[in-house]
PDB file of N, CA and C in Angstrom:
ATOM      1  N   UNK A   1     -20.864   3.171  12.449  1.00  0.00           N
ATOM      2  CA  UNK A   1     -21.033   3.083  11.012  1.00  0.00           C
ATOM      3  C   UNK A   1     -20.353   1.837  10.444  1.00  0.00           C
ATOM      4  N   UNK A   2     -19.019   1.847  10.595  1.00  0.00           N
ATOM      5  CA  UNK A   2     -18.339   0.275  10.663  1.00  0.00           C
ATOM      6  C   UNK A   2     -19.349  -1.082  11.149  1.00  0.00           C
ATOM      7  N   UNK A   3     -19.807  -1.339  11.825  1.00  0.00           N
ATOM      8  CA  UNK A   3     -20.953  -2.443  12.312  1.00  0.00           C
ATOM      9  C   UNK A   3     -21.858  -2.633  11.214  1.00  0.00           C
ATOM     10  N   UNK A   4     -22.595  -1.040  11.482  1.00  0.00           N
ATOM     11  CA  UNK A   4     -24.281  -1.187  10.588  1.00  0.00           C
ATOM     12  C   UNK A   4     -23.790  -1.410   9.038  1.00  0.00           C
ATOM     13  N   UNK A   5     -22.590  -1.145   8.866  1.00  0.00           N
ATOM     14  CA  UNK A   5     -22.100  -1.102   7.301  1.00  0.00           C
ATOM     15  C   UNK A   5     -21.719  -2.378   6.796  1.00  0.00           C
ATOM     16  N   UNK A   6     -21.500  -3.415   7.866  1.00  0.00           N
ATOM     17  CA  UNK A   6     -20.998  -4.643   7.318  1.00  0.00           C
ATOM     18  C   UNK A   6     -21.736  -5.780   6.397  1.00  0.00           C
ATOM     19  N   UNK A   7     -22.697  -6.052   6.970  1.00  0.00           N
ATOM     20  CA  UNK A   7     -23.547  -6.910   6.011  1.00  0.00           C
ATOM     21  C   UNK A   7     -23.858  -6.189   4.579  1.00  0.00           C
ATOM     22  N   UNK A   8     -23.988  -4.944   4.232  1.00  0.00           N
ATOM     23  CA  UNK A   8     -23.690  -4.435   2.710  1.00  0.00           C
ATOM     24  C   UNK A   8     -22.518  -4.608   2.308  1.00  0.00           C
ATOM     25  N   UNK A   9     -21.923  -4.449   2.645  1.00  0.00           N
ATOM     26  CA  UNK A   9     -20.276  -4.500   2.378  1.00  0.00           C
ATOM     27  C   UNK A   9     -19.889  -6.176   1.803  1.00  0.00           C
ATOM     28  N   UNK A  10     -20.187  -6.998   3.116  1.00  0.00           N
ATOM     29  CA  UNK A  10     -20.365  -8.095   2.845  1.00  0.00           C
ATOM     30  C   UNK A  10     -21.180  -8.707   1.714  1.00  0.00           C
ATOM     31  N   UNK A  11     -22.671  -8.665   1.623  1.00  0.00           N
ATOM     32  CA  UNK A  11     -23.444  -8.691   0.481  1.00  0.00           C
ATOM     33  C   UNK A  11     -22.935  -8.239  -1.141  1.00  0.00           C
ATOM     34  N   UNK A  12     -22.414  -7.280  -0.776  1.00  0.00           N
ATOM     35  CA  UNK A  12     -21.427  -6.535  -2.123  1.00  0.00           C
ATOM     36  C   UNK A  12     -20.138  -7.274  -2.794  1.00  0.00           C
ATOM     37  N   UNK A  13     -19.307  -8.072  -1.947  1.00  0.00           N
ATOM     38  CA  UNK A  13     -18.578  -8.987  -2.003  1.00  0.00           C
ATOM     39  C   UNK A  13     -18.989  -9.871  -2.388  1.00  0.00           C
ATOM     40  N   UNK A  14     -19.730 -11.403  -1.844  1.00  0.00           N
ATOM     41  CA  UNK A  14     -20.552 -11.942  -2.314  1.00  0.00           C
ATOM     42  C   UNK A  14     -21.132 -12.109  -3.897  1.00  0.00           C
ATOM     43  N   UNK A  15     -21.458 -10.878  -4.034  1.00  0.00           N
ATOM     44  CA  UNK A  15     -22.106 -10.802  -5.467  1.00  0.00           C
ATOM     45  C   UNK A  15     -21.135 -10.091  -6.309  1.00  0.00           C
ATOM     46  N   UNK A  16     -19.930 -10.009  -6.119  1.00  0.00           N
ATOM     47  CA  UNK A  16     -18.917  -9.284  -6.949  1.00  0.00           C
ATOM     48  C   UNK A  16     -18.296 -10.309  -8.100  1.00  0.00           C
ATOM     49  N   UNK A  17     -18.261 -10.039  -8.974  1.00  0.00           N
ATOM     50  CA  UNK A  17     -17.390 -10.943 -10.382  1.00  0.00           C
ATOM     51  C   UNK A  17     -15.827 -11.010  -9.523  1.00  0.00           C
ATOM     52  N   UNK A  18     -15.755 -12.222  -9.445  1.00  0.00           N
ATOM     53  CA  UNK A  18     -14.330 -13.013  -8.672  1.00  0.00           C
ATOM     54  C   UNK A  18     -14.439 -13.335  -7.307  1.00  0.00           C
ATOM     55  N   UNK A  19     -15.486 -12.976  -6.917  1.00  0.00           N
ATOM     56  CA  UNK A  19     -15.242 -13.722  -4.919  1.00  0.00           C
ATOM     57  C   UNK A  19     -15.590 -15.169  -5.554  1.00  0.00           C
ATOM     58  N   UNK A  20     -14.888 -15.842  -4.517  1.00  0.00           N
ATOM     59  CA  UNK A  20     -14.759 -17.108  -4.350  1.00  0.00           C
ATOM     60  C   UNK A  20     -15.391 -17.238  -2.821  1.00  0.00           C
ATOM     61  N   UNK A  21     -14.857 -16.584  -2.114  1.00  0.00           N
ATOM     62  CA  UNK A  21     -14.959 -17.354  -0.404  1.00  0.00           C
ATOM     63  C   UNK A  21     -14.627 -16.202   0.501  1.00  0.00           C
ATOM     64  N   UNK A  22     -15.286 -15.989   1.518  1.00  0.00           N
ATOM     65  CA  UNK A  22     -15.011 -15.504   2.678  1.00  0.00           C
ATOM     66  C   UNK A  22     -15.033 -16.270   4.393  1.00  0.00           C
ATOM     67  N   UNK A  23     -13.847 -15.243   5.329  1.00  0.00           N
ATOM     68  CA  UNK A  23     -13.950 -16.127   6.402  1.00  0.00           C
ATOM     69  C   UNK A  23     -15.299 -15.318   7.135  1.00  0.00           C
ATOM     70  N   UNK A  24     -15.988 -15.763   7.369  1.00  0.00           N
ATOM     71  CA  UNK A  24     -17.190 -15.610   8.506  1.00  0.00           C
ATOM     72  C   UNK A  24     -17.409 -14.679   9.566  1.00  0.00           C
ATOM     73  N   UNK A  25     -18.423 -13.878   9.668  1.00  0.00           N
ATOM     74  CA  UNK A  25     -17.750 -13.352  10.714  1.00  0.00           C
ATOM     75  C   UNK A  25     -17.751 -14.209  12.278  1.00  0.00           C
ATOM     76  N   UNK A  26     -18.912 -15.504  12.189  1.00  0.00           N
ATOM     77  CA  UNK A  26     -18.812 -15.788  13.425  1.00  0.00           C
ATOM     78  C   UNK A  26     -17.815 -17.145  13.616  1.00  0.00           C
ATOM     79  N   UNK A  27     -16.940 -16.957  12.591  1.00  0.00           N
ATOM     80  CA  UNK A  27     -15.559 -17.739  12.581  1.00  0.00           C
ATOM     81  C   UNK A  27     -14.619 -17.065  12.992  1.00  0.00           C
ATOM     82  N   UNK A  28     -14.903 -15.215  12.851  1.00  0.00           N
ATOM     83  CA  UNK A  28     -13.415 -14.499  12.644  1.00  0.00           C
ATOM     84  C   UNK A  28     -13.146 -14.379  13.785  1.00  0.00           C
ATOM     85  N   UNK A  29     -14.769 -14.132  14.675  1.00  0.00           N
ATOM     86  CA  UNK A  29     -14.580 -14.065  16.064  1.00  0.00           C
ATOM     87  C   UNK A  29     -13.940 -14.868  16.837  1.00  0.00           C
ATOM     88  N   UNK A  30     -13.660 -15.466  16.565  1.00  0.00           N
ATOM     89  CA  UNK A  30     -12.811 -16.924  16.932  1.00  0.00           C
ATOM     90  C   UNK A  30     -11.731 -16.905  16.926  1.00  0.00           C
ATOM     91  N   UNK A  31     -11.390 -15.687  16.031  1.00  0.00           N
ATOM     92  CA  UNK A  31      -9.560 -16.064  15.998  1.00  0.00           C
ATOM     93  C   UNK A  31      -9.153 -14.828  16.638  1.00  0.00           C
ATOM     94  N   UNK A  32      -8.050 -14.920  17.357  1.00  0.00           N
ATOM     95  CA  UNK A  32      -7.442 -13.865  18.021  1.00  0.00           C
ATOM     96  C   UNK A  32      -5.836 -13.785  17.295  1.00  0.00           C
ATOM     97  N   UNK A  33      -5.625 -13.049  16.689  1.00  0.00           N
ATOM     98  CA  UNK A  33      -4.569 -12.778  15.985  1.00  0.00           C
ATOM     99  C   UNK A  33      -3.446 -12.273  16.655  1.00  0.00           C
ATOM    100  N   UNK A  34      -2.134 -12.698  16.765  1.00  0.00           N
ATOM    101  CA  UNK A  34      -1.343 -12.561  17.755  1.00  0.00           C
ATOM    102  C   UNK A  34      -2.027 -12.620  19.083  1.00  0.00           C
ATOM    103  N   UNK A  35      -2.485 -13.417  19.537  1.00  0.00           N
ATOM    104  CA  UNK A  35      -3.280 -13.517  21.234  1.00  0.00           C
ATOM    105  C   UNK A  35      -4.128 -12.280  21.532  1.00  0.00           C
ATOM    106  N   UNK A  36      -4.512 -11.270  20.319  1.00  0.00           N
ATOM    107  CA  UNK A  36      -4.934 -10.081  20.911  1.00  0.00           C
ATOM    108  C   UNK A  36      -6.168 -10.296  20.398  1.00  0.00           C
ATOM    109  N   UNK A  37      -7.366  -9.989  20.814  1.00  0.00           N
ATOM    110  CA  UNK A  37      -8.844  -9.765  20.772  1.00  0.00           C
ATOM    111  C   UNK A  37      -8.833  -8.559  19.392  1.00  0.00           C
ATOM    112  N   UNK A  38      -8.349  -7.731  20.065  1.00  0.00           N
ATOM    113  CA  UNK A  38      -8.487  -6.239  19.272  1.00  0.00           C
ATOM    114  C   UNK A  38      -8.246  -6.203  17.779  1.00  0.00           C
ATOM    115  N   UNK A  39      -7.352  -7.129  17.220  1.00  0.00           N
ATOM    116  CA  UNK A  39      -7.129  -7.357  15.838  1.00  0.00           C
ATOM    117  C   UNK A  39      -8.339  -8.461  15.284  1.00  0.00           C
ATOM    118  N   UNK A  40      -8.357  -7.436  14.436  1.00  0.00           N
ATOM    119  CA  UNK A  40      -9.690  -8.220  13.389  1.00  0.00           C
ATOM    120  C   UNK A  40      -9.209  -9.019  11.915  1.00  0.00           C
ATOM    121  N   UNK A  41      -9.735 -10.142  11.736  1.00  0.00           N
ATOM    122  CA  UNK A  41      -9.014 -11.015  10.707  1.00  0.00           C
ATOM    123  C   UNK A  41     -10.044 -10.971   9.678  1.00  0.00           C
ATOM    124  N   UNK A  42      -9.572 -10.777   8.751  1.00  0.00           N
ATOM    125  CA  UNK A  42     -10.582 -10.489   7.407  1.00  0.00           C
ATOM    126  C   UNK A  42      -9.622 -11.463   6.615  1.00  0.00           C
ATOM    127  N   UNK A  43     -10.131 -12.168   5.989  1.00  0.00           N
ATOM    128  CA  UNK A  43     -10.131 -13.280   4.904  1.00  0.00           C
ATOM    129  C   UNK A  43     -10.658 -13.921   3.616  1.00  0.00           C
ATOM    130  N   UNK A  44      -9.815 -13.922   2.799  1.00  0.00           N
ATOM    131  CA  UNK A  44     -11.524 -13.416   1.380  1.00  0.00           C
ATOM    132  C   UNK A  44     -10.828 -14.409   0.010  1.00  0.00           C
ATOM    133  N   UNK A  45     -10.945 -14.994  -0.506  1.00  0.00           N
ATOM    134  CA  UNK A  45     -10.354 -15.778  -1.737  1.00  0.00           C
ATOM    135  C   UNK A  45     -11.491 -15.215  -3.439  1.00  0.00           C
ATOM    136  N   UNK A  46     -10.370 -14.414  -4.351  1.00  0.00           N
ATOM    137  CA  UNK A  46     -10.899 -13.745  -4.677  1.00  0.00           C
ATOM    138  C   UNK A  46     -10.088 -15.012  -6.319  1.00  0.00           C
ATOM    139  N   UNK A  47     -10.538 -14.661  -7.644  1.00  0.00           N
ATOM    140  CA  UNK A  47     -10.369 -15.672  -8.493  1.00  0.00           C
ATOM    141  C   UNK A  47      -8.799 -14.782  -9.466  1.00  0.00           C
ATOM    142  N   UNK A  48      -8.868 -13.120  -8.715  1.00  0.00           N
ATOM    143  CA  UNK A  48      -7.630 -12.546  -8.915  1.00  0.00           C
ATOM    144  C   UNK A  48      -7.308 -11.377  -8.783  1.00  0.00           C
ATOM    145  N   UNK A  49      -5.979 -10.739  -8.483  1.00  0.00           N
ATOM    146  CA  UNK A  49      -5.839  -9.494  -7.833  1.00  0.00           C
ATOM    147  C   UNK A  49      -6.716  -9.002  -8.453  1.00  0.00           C
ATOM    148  N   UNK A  50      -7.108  -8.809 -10.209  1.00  0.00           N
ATOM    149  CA  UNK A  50      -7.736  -7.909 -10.338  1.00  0.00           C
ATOM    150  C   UNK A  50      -9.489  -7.717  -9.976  1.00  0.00           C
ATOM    151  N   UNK A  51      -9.484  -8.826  -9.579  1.00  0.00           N
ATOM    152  CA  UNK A  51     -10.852  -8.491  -9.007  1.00  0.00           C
ATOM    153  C   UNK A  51     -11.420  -7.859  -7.973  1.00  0.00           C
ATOM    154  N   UNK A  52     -10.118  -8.814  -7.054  1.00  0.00           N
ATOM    155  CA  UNK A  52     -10.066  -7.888  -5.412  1.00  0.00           C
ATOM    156  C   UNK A  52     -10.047  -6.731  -5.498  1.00  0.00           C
ATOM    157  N   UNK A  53      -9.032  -6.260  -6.563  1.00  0.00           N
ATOM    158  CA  UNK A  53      -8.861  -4.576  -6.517  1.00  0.00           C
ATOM    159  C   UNK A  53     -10.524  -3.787  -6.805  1.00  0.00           C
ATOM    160  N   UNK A  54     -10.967  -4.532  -7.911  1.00  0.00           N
ATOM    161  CA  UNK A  54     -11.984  -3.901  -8.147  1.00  0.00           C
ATOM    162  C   UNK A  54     -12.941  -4.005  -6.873  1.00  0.00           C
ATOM    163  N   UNK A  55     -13.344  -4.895  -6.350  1.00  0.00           N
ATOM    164  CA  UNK A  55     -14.074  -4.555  -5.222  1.00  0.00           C
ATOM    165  C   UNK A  55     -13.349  -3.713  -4.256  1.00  0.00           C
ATOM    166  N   UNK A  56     -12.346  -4.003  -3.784  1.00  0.00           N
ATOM    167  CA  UNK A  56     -11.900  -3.028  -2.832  1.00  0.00           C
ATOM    168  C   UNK A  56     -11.771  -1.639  -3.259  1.00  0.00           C
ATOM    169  N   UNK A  57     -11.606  -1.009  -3.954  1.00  0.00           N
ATOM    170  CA  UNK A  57     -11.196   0.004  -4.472  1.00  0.00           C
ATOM    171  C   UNK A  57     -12.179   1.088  -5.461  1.00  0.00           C
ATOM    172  N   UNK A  58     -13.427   0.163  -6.114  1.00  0.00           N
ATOM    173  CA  UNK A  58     -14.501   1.118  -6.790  1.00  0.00           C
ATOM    174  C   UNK A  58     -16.136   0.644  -6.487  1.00  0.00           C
ATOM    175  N   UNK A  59     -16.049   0.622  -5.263  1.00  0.00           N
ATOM    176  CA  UNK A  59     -17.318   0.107  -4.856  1.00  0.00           C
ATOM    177  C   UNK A  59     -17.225   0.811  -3.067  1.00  0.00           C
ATOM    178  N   UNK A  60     -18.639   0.503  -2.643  1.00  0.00           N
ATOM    179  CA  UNK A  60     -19.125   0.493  -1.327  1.00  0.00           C
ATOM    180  C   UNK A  60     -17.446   0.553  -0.360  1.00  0.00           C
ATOM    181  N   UNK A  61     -16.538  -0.456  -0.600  1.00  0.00           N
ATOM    182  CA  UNK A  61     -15.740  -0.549  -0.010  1.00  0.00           C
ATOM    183  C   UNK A  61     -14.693   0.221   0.341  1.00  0.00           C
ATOM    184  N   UNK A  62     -14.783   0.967  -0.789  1.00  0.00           N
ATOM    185  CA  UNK A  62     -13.468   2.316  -1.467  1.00  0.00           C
ATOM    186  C   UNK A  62     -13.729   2.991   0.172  1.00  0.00           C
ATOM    187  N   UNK A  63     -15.183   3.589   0.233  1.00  0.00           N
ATOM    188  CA  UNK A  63     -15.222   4.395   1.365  1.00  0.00           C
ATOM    189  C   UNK A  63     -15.341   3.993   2.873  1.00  0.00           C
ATOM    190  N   UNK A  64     -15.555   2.746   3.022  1.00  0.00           N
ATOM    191  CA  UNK A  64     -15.105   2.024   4.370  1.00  0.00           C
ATOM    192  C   UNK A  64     -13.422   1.887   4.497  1.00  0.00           C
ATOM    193  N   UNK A  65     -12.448   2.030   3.572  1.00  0.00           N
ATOM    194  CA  UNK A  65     -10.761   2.104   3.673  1.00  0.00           C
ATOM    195  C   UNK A  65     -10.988   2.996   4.171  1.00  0.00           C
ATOM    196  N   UNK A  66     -11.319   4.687   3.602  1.00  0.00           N
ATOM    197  CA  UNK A  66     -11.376   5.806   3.413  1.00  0.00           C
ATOM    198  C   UNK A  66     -11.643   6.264   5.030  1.00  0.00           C
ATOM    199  N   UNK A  67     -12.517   5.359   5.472  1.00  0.00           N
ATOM    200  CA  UNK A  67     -13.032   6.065   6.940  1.00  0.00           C
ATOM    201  C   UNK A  67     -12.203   4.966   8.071  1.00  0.00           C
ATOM    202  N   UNK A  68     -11.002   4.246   7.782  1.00  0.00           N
ATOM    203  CA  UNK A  68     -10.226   3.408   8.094  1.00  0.00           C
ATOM    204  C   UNK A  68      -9.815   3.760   9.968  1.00  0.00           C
ATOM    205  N   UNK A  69      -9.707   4.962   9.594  1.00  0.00           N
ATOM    206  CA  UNK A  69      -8.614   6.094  10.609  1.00  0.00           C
ATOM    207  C   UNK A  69      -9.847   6.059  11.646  1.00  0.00           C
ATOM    208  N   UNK A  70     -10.846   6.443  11.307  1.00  0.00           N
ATOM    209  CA  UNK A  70     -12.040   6.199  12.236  1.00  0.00           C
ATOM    210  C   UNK A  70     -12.358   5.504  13.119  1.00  0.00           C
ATOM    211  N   UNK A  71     -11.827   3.850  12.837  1.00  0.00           N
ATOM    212  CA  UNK A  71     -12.418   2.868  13.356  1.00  0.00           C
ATOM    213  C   UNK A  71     -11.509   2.357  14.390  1.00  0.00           C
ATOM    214  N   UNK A  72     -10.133   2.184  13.074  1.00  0.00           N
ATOM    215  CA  UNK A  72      -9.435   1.421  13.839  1.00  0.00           C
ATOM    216  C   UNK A  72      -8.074   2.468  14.067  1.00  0.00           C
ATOM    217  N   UNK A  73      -7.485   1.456  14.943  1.00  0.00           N
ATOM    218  CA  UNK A  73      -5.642   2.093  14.999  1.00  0.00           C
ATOM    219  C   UNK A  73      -4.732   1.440  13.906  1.00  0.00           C
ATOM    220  N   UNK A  74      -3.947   2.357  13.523  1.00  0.00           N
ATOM    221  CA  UNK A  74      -2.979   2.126  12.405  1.00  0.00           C
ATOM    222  C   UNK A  74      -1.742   1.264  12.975  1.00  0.00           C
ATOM    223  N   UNK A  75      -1.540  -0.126  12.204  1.00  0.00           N
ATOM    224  CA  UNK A  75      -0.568  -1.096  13.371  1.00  0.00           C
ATOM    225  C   UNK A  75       1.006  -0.698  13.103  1.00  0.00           C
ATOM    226  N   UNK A  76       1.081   0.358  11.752  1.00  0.00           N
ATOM    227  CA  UNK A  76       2.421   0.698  12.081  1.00  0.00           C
ATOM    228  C   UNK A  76       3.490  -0.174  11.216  1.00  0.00           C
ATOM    229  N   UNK A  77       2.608  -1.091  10.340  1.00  0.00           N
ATOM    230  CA  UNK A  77       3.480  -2.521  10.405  1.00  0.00           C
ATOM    231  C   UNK A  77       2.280  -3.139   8.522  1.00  0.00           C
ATOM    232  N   UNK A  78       3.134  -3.576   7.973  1.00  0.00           N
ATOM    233  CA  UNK A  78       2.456  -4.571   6.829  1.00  0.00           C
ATOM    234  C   UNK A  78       1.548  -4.924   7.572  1.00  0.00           C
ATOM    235  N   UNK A  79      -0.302  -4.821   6.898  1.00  0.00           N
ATOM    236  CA  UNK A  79      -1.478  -4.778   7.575  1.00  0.00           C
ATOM    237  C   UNK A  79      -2.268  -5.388   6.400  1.00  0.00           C
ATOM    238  N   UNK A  80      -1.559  -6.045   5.113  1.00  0.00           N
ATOM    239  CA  UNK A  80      -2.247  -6.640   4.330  1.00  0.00           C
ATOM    240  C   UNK A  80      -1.341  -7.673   3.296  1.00  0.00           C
ATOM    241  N   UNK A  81      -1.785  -9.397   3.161  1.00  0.00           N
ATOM    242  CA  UNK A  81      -1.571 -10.039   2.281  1.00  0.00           C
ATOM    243  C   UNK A  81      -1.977 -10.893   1.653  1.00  0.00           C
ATOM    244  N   UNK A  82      -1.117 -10.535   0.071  1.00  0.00           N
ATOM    245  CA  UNK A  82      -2.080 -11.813  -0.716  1.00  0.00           C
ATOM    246  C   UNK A  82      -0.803 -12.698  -0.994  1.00  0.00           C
ATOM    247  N   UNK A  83      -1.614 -14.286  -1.160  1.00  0.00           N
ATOM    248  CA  UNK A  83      -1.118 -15.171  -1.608  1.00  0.00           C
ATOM    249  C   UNK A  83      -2.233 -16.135  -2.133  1.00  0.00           C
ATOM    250  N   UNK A  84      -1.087 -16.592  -3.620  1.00  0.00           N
ATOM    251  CA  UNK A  84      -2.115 -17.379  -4.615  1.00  0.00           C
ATOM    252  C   UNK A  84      -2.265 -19.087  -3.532  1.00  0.00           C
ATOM    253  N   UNK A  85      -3.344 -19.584  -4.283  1.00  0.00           N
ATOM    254  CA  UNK A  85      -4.160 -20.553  -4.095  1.00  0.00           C
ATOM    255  C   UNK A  85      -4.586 -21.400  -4.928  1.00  0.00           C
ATOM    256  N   UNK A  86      -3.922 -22.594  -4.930  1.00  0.00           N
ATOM    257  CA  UNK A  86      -4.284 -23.917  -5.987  1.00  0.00           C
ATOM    258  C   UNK A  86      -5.451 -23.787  -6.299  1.00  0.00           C
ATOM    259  N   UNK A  87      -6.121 -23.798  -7.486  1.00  0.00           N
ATOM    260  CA  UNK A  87      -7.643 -24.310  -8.022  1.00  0.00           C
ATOM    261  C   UNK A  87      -8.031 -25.361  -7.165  1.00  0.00           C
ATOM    262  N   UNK A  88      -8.839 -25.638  -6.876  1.00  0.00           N
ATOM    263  CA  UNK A  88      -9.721 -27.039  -5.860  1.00  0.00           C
ATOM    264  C   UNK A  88      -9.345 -27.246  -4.424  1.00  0.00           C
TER     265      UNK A  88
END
């Protein structure tokens, strides 16, 4: 469900009031986060928390967190950050 769900998810982002930018997925594949394969890097430049929140939180996305436990393993450890970003 995670897989077939991504390109909506993605698409939904995209067209959300405040995305700016996402990393790719056939960029993300590319990165191995701490040398490990298994960690997945999600990357997204949004125009402000409150936007991010709104997509993450009252949309399509709310219920891909929701089914989180499903997919992946819990790292136990800070598993999310933001930091601001100069205009241009």
């Amino acid at each position: 469900d995670f897989i077939n769900g991504l390109d909506a998810v993605n698409a939904l982002s995209e067209a959300s009031p405040g995305f700016v930018w996402r990393l790719r997925e056939e960029t993300a594949a590319d990165i191995a986060a701490y040398g490990d394969p298994m960690i997945v890097a999600n990357v997204s430049v949004w125009s402000s928390p409150e936007t991010l929140y709104e997509f993450s939180y009252r949309h399509l996305h709310r219920e891909f967190l929701q089914r989180r436990r499903e997919w992946f393993d819990l790292l136990g450890a800070a598993h999310l950050a933001l930091w601001w970003v100069a205009d241009g």
